[in-house]
Protein backbone atom coordinates (compact mmCIF):
# COMPACT_ATOMS: atom_id res chain seq x y z
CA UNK A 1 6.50 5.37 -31.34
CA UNK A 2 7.94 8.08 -29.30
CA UNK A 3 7.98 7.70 -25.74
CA UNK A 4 9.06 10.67 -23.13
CA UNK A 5 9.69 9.86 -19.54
CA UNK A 6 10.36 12.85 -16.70
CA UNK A 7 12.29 11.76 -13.54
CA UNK A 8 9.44 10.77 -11.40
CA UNK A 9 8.54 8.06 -14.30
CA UNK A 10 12.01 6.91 -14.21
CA UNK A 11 12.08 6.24 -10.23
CA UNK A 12 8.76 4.65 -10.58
CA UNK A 13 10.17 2.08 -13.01
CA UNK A 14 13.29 1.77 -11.44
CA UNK A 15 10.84 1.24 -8.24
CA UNK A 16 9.12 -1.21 -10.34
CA UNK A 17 12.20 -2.94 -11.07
CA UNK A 18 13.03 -3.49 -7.28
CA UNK A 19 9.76 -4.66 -6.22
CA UNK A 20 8.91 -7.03 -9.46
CA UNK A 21 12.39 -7.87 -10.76
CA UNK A 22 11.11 -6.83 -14.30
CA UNK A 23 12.63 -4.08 -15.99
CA UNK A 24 10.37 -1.45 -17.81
CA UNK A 25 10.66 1.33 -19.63
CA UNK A 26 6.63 2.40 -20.45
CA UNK A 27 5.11 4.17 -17.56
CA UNK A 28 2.59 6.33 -18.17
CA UNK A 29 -0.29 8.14 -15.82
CA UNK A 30 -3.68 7.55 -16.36
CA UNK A 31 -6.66 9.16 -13.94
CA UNK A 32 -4.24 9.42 -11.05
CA UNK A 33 -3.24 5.73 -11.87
CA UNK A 34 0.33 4.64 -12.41
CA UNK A 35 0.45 2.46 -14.94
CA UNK A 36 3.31 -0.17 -16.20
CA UNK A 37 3.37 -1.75 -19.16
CA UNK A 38 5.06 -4.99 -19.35
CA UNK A 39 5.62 -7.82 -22.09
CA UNK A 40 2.63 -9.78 -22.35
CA UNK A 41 3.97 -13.40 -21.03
CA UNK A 42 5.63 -10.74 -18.13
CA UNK A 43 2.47 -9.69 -16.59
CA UNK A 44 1.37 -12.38 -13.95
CA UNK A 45 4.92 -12.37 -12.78
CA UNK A 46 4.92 -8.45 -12.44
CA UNK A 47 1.73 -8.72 -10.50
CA UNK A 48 2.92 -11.60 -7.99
CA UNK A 49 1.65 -14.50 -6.14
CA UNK A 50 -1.88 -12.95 -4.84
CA UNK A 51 -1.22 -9.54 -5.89
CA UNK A 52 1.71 -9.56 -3.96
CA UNK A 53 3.96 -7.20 -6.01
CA UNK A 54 0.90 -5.04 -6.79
CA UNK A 55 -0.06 -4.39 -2.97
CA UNK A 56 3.91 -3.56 -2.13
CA UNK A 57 3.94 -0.87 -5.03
CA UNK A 58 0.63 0.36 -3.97
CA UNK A 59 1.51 1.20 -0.10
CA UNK A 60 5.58 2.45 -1.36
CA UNK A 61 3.95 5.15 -4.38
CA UNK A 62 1.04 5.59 -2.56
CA UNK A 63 -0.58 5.69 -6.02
CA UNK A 64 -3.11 3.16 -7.36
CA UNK A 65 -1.21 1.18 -9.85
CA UNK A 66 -1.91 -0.75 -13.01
CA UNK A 67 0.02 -3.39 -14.77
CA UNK A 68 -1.08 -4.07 -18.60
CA UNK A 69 0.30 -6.00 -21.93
CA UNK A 70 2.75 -3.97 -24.13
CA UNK A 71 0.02 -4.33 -27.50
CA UNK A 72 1.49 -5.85 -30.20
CA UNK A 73 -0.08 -3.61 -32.51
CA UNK A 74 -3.13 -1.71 -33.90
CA UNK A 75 -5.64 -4.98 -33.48
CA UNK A 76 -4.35 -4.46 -29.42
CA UNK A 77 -5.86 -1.12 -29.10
CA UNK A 78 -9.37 -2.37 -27.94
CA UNK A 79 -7.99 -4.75 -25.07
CA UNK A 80 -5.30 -2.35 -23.67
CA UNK A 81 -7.67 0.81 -23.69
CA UNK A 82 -10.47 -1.64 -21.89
CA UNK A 83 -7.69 -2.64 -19.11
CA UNK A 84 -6.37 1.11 -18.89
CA UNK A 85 -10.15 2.58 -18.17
CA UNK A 86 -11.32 -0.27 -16.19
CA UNK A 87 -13.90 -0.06 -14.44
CA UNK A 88 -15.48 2.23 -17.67
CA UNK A 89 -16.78 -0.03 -20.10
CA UNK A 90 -16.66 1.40 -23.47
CA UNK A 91 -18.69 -0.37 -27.05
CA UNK A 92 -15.52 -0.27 -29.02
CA UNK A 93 -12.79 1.73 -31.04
CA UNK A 94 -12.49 2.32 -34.53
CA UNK A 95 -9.54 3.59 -36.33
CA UNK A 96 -10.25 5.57 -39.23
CA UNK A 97 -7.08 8.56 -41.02
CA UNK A 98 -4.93 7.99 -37.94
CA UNK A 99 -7.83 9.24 -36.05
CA UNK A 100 -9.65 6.77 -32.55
CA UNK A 101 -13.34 6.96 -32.27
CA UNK A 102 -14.38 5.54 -29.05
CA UNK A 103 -17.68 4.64 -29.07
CA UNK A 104 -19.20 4.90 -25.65
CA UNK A 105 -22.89 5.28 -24.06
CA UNK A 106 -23.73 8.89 -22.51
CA UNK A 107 -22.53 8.39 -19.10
CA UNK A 108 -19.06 6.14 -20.09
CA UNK A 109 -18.62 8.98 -22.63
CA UNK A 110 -18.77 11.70 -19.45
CA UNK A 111 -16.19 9.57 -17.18
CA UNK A 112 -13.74 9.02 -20.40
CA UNK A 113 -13.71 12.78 -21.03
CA UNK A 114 -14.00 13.98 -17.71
CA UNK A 115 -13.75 17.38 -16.00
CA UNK A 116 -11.96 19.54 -18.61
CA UNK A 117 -10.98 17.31 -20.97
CA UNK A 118 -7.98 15.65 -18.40
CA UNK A 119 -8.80 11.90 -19.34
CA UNK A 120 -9.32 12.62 -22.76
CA UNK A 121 -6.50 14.37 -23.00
CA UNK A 122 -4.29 11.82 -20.92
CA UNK A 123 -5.68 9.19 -22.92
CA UNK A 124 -4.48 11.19 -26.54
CA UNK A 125 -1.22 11.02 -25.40
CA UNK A 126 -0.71 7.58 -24.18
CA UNK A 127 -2.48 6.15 -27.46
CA UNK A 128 -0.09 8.81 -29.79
CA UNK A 129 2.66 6.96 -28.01
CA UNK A 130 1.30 3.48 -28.93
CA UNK A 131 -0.27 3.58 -31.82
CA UNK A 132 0.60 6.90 -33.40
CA UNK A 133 -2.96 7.75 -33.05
CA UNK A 134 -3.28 11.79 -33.46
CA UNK A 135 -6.63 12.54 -32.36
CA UNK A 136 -9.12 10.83 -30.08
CA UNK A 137 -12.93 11.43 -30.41
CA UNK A 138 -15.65 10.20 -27.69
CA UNK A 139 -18.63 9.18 -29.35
């Protein structure tokens, strides 16, 4: 699991880290979403008393933000892909040769491609990182 952060992914965690108190290394964009992934038993802290935490990053990035679960492994891949394209609702994944087939219904499988390929390719990336997944198919 390789992960590559630029310098605007480094302020945001170290942004992250002022705000929440939680340090984090796995920040990642996701349709024009920040999002920060956080040990599981971390999360309700990171997001704070009544979204608290979540509101304050929200108005200082200017960005919607999400917080999710580090997964613990392939058998997490269903649950943190569900959180990351919330509000899309997807049927499932299957992992077959290192490859992800999403299965989705015609219009899901329109929004999780979108224009150009962006999501899909945004969402290659972040589940190579991951998972070590090297292709992702939209079924």
């Amino acid at each position: 699991m390789t992960k590559t952060l630029n310098m605007q992914f480094i302020r945001y965690a170290n942004m992250f880290n002022r705000v929440t108190r939680i340090r984090t290394n796995h920040c990642f964009e996701y349709n024009n979403a920040i999002v920060f992934a956080v040990p599981r038993k971390l999360v309700s802290r990171a997001i704070g008393p009544d979204n608290q935490n979540l509101k304050r990053l929200n108005q200082i990035i200017r960005r919607k933000i999400k917080i999710v679960a580090i997964p613990n492994g392939k058998e997490d891949i269903e649950n943190f892909v569900s959180v990351i394209t919330y509000p899309v609702k997807f049927k499932n994944i299957e992992i077959k040769d290192g490859n992800a087939i999403i299965n989705a219904g015609s219009q899901t499988k329109a929004i999780l491609i979108g224009r150009g390929k962006c999501r899909l390719n945004e969402m290659q990336k972040v589940l190579e990182q991951y998972f070590g997944v090297k292709k992702v198919m939209i079924r």
